[in-house]
PDB file of N, CA and C in Angstrom:
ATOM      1  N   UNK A   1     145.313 164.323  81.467  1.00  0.00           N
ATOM      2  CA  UNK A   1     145.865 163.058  81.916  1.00  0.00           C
ATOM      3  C   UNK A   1     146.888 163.260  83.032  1.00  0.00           C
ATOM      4  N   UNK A   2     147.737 164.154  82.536  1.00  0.00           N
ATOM      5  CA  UNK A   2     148.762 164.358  83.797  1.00  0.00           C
ATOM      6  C   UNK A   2     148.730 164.994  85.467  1.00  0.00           C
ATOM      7  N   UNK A   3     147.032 165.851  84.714  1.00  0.00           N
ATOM      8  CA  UNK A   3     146.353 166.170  86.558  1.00  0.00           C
ATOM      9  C   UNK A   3     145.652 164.629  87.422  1.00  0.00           C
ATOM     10  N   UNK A   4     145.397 163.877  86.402  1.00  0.00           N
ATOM     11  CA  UNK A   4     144.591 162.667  86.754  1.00  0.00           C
ATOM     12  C   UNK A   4     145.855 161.938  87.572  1.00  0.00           C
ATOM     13  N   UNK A   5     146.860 161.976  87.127  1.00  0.00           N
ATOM     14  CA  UNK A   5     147.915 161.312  87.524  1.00  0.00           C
ATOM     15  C   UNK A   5     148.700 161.867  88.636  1.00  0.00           C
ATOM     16  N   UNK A   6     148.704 162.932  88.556  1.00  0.00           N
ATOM     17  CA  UNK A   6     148.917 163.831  90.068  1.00  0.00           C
ATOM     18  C   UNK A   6     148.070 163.671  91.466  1.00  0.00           C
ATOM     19  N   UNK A   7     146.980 164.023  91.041  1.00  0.00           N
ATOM     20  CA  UNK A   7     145.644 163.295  91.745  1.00  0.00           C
ATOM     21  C   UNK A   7     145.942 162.096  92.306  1.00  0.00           C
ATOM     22  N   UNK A   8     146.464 161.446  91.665  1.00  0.00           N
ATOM     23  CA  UNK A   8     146.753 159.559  92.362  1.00  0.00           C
ATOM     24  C   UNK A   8     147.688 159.356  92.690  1.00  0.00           C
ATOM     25  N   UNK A   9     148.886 159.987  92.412  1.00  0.00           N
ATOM     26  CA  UNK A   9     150.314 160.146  93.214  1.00  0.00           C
ATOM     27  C   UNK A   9     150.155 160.344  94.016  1.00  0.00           C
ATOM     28  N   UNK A  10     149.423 161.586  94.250  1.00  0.00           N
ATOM     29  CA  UNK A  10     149.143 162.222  95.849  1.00  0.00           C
ATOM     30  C   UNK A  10     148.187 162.088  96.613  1.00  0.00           C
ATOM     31  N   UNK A  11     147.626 160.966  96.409  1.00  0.00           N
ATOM     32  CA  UNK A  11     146.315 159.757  97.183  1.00  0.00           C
ATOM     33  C   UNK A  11     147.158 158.799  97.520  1.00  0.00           C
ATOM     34  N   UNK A  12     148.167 158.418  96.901  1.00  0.00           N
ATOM     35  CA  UNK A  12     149.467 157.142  96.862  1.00  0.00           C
ATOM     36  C   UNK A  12     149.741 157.725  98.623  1.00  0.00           C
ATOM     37  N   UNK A  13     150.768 158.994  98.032  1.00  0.00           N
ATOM     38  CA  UNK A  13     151.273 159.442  99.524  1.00  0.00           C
ATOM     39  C   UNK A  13     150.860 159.615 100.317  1.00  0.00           C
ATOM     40  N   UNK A  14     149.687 160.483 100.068  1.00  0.00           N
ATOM     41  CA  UNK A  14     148.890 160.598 101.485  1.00  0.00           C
ATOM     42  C   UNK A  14     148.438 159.557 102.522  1.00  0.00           C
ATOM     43  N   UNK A  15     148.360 158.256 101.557  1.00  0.00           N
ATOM     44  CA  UNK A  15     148.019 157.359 102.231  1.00  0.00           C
ATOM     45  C   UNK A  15     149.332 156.414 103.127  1.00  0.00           C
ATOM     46  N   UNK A  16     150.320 156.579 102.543  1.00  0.00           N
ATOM     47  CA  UNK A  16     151.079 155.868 102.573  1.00  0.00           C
ATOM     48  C   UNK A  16     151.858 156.724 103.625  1.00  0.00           C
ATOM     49  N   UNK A  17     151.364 158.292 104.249  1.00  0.00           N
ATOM     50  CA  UNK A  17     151.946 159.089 105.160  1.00  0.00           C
ATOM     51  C   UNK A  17     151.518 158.481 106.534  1.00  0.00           C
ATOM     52  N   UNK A  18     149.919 158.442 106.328  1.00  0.00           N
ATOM     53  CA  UNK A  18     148.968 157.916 107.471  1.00  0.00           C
ATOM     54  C   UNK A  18     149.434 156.897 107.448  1.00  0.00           C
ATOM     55  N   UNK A  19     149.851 155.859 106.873  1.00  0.00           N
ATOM     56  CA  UNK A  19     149.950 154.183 107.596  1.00  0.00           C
ATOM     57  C   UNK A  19     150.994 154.443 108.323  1.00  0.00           C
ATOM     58  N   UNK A  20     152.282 155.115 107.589  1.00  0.00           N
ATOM     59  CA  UNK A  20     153.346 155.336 108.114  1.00  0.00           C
ATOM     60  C   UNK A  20     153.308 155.920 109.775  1.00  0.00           C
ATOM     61  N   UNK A  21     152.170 156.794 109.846  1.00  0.00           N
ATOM     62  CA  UNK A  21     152.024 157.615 110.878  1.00  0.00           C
ATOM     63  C   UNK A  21     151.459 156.959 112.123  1.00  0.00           C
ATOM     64  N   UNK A  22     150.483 155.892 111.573  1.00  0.00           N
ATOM     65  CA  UNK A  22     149.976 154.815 112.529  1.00  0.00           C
ATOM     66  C   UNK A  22     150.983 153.831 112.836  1.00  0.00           C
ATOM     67  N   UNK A  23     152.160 153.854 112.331  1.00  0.00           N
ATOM     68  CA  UNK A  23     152.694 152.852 112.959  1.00  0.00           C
ATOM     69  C   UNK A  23     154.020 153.225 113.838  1.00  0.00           C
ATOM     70  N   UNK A  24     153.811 154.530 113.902  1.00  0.00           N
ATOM     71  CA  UNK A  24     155.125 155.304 114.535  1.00  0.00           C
ATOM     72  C   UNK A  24     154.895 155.980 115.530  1.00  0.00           C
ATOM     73  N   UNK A  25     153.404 155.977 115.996  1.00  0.00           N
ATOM     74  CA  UNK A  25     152.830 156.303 117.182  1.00  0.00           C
ATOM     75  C   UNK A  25     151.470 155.464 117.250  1.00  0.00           C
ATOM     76  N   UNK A  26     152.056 154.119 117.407  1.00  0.00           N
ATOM     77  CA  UNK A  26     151.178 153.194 118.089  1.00  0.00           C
ATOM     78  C   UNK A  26     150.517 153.518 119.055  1.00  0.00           C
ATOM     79  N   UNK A  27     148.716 153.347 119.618  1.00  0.00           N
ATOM     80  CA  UNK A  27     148.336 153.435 120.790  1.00  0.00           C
ATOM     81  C   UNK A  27     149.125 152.719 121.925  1.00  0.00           C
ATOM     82  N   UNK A  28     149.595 153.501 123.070  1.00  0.00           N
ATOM     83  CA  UNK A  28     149.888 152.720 124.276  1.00  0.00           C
ATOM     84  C   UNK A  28     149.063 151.833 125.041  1.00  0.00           C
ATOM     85  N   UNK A  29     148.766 150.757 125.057  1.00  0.00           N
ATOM     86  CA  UNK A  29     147.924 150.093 126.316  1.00  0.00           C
ATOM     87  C   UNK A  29     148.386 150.696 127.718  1.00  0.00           C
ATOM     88  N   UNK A  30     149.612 150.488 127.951  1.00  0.00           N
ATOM     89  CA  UNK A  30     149.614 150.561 129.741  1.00  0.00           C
ATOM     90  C   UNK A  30     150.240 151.778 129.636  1.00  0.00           C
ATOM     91  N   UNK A  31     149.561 152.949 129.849  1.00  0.00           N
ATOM     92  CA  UNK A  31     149.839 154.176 130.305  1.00  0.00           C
ATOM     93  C   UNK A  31     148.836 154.582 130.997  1.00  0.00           C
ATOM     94  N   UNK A  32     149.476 155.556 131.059  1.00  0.00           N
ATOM     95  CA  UNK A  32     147.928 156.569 132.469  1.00  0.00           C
ATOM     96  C   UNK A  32     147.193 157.303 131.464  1.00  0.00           C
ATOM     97  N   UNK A  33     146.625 157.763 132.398  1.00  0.00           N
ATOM     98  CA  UNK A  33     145.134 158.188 131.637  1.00  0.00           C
ATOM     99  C   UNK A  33     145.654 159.441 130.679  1.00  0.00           C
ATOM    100  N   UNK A  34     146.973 160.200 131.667  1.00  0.00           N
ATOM    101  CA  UNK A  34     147.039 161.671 131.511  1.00  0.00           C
ATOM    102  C   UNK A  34     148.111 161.460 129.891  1.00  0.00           C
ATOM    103  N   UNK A  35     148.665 160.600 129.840  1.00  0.00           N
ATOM    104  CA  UNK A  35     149.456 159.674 129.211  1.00  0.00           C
ATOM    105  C   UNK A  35     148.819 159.452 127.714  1.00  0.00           C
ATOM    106  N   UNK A  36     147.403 158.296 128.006  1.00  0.00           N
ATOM    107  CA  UNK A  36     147.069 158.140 126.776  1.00  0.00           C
ATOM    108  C   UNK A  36     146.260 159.893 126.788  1.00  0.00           C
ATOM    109  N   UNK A  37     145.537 160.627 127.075  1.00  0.00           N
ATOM    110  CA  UNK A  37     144.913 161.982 126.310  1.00  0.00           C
ATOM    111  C   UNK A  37     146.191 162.499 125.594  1.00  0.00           C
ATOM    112  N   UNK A  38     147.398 162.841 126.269  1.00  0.00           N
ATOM    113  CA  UNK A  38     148.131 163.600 125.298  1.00  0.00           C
ATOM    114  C   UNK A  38     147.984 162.533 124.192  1.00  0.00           C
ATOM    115  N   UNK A  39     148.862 161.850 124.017  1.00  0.00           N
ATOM    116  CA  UNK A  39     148.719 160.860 122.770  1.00  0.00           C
ATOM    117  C   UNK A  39     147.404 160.943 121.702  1.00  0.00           C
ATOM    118  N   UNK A  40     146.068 160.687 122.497  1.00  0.00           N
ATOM    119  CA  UNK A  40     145.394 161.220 121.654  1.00  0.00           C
ATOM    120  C   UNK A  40     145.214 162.375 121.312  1.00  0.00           C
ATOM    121  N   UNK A  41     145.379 163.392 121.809  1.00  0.00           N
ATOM    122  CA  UNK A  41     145.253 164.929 121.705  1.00  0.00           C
ATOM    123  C   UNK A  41     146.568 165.167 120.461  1.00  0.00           C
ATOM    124  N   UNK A  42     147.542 164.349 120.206  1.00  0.00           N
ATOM    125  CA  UNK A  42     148.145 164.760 119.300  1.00  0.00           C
ATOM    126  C   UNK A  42     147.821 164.291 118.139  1.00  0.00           C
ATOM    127  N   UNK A  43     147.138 163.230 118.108  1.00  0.00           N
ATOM    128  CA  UNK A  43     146.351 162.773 116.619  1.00  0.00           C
ATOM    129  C   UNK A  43     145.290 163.897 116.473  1.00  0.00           C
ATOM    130  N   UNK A  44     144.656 164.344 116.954  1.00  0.00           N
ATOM    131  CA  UNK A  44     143.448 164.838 117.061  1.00  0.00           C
ATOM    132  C   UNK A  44     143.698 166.404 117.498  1.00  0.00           C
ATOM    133  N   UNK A  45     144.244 167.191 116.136  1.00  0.00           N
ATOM    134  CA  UNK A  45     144.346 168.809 116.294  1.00  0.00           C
ATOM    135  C   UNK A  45     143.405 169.305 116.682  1.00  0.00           C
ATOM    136  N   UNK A  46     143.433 170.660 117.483  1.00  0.00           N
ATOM    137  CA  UNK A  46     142.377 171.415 117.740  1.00  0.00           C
ATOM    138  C   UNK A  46     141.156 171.910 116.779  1.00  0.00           C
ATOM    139  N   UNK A  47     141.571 171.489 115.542  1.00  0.00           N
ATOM    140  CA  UNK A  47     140.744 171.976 114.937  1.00  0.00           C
ATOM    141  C   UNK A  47     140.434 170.545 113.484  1.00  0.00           C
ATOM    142  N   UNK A  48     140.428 169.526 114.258  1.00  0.00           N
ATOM    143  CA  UNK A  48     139.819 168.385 113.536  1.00  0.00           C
ATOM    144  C   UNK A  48     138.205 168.262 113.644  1.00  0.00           C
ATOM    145  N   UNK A  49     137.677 167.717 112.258  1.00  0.00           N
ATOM    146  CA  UNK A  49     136.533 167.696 112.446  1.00  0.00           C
ATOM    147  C   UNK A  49     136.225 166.154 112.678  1.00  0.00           C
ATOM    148  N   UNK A  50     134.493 166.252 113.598  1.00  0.00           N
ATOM    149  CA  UNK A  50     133.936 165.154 114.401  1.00  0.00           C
ATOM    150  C   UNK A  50     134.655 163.819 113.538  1.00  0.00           C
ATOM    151  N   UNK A  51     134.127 164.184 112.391  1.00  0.00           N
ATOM    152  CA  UNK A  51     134.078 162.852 111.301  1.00  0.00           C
ATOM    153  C   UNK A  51     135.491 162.315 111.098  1.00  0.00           C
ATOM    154  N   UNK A  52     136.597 163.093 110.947  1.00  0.00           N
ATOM    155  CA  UNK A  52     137.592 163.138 111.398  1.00  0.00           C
ATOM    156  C   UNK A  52     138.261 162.142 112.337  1.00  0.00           C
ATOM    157  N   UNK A  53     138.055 162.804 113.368  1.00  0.00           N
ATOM    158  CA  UNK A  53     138.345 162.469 114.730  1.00  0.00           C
ATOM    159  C   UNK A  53     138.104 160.605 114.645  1.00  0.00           C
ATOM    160  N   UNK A  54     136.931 160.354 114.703  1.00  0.00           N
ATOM    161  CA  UNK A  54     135.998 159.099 114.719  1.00  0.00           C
ATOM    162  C   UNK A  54     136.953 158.469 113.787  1.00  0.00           C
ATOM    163  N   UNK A  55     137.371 159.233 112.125  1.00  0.00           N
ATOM    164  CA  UNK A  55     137.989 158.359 111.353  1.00  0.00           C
ATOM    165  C   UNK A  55     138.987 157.534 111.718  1.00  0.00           C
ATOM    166  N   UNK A  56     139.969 158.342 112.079  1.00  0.00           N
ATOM    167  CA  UNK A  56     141.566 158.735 113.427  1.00  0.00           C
ATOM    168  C   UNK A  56     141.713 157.440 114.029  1.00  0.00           C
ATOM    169  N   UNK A  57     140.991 157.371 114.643  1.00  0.00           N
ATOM    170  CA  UNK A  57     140.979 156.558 115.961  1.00  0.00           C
ATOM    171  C   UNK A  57     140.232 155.067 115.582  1.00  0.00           C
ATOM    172  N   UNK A  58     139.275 154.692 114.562  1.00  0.00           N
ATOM    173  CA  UNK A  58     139.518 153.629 114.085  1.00  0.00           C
ATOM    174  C   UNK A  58     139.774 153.050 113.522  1.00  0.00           C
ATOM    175  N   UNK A  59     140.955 153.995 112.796  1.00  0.00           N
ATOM    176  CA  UNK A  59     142.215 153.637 111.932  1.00  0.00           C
ATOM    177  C   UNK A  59     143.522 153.340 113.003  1.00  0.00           C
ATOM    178  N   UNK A  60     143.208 153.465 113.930  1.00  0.00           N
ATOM    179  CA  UNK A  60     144.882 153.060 115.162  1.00  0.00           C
ATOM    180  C   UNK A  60     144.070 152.165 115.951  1.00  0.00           C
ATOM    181  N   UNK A  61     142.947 151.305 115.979  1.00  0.00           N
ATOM    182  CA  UNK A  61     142.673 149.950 116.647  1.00  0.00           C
ATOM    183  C   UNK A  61     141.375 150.335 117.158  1.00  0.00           C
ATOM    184  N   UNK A  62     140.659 151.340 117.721  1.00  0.00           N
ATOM    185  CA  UNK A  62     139.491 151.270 118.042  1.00  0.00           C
ATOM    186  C   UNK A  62     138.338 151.640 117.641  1.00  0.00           C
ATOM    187  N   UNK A  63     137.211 151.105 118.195  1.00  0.00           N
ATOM    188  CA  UNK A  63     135.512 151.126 117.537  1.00  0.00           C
ATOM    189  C   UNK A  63     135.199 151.940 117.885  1.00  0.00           C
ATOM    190  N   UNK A  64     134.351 152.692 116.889  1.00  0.00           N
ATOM    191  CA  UNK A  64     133.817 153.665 117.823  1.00  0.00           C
ATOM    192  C   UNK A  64     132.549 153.549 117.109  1.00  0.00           C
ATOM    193  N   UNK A  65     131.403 153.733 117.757  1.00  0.00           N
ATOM    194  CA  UNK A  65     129.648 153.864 118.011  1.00  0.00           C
ATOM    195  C   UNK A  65     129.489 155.407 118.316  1.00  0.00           C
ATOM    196  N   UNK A  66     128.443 155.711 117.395  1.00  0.00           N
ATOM    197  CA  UNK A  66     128.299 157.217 117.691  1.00  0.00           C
ATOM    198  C   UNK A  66     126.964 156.987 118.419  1.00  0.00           C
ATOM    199  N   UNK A  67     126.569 158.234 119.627  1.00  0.00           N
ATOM    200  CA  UNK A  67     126.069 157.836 120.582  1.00  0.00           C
ATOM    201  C   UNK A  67     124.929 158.749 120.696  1.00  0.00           C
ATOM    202  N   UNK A  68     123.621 159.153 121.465  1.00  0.00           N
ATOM    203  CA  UNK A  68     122.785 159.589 121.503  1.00  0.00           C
ATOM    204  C   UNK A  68     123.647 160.926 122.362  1.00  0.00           C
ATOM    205  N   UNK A  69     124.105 162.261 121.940  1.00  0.00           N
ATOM    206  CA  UNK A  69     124.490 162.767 122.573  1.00  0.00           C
ATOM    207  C   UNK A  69     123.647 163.715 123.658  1.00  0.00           C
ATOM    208  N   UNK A  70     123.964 164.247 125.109  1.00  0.00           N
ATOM    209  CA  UNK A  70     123.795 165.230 125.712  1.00  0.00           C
ATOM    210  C   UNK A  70     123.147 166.751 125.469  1.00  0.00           C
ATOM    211  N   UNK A  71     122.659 166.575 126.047  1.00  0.00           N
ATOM    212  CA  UNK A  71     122.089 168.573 126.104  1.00  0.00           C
ATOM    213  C   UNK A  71     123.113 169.247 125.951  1.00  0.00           C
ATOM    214  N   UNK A  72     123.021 170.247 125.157  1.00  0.00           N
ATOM    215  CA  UNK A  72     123.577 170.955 123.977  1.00  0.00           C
ATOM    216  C   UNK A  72     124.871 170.428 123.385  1.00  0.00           C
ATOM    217  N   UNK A  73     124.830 168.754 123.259  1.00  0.00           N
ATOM    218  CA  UNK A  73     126.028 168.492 122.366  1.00  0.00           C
ATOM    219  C   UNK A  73     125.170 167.868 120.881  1.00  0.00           C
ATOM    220  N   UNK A  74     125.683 168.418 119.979  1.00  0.00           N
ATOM    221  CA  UNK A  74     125.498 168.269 118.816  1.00  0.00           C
ATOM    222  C   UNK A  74     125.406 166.649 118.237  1.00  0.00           C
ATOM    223  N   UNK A  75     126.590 166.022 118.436  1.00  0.00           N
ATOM    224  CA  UNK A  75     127.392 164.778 118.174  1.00  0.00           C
ATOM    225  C   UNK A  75     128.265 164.068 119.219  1.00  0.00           C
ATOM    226  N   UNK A  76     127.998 163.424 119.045  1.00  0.00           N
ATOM    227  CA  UNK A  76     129.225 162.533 120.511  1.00  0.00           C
ATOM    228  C   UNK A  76     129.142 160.886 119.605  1.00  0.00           C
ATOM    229  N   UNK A  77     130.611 160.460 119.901  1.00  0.00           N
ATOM    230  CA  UNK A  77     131.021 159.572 119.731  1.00  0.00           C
ATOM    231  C   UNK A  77     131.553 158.691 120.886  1.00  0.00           C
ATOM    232  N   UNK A  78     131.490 157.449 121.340  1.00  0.00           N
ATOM    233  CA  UNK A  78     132.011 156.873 122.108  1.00  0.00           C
ATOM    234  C   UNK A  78     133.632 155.254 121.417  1.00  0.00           C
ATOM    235  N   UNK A  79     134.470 155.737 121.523  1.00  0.00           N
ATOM    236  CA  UNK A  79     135.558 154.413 120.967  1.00  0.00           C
ATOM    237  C   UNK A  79     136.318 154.000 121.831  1.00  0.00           C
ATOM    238  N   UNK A  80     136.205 152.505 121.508  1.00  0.00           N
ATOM    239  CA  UNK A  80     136.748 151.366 122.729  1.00  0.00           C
ATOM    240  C   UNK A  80     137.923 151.248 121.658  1.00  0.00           C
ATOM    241  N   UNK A  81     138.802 150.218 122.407  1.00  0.00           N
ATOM    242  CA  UNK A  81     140.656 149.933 122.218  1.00  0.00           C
ATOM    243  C   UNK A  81     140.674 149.300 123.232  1.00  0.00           C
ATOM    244  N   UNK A  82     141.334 148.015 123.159  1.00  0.00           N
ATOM    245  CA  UNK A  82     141.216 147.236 121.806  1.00  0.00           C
ATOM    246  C   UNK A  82     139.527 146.631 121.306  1.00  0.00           C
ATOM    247  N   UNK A  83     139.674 146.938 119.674  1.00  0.00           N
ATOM    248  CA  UNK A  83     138.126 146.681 119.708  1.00  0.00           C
ATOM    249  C   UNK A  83     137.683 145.213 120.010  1.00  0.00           C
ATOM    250  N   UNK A  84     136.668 145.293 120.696  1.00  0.00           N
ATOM    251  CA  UNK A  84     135.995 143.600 120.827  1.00  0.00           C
ATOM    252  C   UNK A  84     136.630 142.648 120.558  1.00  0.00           C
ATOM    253  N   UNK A  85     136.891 142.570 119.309  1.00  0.00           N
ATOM    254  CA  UNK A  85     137.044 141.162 118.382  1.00  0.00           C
ATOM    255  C   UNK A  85     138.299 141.134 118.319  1.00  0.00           C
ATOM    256  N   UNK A  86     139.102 141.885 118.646  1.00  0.00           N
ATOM    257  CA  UNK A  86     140.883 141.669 118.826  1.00  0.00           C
ATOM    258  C   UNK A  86     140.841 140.680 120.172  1.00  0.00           C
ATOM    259  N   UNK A  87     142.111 140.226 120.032  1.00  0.00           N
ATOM    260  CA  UNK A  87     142.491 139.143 121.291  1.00  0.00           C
ATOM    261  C   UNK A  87     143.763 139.280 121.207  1.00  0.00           C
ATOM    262  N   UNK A  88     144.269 139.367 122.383  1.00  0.00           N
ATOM    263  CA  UNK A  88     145.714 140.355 122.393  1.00  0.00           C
ATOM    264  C   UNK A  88     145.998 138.882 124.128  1.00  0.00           C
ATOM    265  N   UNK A  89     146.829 138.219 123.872  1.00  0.00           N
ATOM    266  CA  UNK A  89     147.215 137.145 124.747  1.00  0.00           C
ATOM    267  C   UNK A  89     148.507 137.531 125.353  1.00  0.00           C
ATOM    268  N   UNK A  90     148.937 138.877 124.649  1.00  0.00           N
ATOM    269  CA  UNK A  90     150.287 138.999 125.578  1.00  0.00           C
ATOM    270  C   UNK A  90     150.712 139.756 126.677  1.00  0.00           C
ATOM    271  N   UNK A  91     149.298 140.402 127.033  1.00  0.00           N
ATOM    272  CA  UNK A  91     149.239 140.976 128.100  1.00  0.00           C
ATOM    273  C   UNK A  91     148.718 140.345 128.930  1.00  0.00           C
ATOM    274  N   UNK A  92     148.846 140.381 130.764  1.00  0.00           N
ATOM    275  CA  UNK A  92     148.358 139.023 131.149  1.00  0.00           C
ATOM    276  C   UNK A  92     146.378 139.700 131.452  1.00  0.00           C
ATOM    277  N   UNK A  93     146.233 141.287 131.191  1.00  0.00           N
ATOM    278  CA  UNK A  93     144.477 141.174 131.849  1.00  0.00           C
ATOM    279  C   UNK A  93     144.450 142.868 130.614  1.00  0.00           C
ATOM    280  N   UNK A  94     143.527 142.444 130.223  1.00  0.00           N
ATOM    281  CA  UNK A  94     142.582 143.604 129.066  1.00  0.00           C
ATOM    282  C   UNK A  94     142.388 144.513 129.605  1.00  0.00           C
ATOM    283  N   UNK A  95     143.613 145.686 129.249  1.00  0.00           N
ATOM    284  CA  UNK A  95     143.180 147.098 129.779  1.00  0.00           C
ATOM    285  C   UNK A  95     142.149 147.639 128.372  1.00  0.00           C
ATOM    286  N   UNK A  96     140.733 148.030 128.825  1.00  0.00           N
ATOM    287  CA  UNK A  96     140.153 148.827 127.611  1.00  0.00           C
ATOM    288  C   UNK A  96     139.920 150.127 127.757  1.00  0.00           C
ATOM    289  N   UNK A  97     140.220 150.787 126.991  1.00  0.00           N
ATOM    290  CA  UNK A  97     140.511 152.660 127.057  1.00  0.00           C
ATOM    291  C   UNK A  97     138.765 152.911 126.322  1.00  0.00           C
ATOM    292  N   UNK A  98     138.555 153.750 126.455  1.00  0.00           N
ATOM    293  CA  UNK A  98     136.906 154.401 126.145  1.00  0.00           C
ATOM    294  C   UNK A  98     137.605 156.022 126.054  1.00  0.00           C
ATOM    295  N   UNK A  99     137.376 156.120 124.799  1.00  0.00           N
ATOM    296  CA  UNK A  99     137.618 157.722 124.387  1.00  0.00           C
ATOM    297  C   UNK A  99     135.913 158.350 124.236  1.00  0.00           C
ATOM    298  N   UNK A 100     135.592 159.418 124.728  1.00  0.00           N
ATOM    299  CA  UNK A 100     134.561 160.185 124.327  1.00  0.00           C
ATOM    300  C   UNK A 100     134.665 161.509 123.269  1.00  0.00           C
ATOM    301  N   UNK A 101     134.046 161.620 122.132  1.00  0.00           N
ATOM    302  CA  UNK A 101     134.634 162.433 121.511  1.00  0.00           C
ATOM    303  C   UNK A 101     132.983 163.018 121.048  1.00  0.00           C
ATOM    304  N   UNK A 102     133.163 164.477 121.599  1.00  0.00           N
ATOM    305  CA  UNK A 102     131.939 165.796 121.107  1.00  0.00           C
ATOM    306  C   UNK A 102     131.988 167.008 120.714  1.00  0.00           C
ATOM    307  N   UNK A 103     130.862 167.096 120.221  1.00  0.00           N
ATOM    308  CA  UNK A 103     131.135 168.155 119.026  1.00  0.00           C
ATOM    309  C   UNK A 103     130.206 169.529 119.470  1.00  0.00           C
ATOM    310  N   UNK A 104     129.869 170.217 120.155  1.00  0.00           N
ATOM    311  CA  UNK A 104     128.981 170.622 120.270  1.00  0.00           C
ATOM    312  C   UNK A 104     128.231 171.696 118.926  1.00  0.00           C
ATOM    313  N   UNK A 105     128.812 171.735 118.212  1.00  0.00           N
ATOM    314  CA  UNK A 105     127.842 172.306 116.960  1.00  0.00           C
ATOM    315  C   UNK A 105     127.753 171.076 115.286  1.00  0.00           C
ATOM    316  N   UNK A 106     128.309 170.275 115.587  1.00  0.00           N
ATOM    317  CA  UNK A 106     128.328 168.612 114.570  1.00  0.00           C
ATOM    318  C   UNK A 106     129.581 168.617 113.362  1.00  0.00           C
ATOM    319  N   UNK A 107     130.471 169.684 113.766  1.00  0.00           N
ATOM    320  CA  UNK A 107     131.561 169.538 112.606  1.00  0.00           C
ATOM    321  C   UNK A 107     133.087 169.292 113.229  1.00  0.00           C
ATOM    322  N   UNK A 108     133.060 170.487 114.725  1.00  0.00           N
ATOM    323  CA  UNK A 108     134.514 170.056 114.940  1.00  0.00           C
ATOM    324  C   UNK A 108     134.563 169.503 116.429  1.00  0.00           C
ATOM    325  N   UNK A 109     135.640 169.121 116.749  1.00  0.00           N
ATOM    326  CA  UNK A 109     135.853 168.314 118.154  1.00  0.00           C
ATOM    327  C   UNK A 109     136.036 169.133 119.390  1.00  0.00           C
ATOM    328  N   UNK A 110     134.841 169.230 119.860  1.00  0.00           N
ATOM    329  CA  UNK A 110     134.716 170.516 121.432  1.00  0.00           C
ATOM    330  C   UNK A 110     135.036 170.024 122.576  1.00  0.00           C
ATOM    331  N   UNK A 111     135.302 168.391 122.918  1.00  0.00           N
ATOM    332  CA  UNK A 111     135.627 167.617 123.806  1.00  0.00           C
ATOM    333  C   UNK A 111     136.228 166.288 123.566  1.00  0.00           C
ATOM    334  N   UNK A 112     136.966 165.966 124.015  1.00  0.00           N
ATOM    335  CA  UNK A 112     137.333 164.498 124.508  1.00  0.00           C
ATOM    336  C   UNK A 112     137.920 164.144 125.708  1.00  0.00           C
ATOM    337  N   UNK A 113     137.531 163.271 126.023  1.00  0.00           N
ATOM    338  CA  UNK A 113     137.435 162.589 127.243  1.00  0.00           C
ATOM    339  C   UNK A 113     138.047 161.280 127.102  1.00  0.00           C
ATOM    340  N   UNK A 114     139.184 160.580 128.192  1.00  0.00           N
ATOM    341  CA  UNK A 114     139.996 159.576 128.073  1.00  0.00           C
ATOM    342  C   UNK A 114     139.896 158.935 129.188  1.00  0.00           C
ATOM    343  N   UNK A 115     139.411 157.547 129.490  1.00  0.00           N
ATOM    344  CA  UNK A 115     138.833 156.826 130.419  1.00  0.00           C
ATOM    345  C   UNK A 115     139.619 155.465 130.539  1.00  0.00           C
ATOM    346  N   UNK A 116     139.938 154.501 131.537  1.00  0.00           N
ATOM    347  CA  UNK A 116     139.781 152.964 131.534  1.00  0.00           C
ATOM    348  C   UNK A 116     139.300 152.756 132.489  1.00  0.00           C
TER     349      UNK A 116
END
């Protein structure tokens, strides 16, 4: 009983680390490109996996569609910010960021790419 209960304490926190964590490094809209990659590059350790990664990022506001990837990439993901169906009126024109995220063997993250 008391491992069962450990087990869920520490599903409590863990979770409650990540919300914490999403809200203390909000995605930037108006930054530069070089700007938002670090930002994402710090969610996203060198050694996060694809599934991971994809999780990450549409847990801090964007969609992501996994995509028919490239010659010799394993996996590729493509995620927009802000997703679609958000409506954000307080900016006066919709900057949308497009992250590319690949794997070239299907477990960990061999590329990303940061676009608007």
């Amino acid at each position: 009983m008391w491992k069962f209960l450990s087990l869920i304490s520490g599903c409590v926190i863990a979770f409650a680390a990540c919300a914490a964590d999403n809200n203390t490094d909000p995605f930037v809209e108006r930054q530069s490109v070089a700007e938002a990659t670090a930002q994402i590059q710090r969610w996203l350790a060198s050694d996060t996996a694809f599934a991971d990664g994809v999780n990450t990022l549409e847990s801090r506001g964007f969609q992501c569609e996994t995509k028919t990837p490239p010659q010799n990439i394993h996996s590729a993901a493509i995620c927009i910010y802000p997703r679609p169906d958000q409506t954000r009126s307080a900016t006066p024109r919709k900057i949308y960021w497009h992250v590319t995220l690949e794997s070239a063997d299907g477990d960990g993250i061999t590329r990303i790419q940061v676009a608007n």
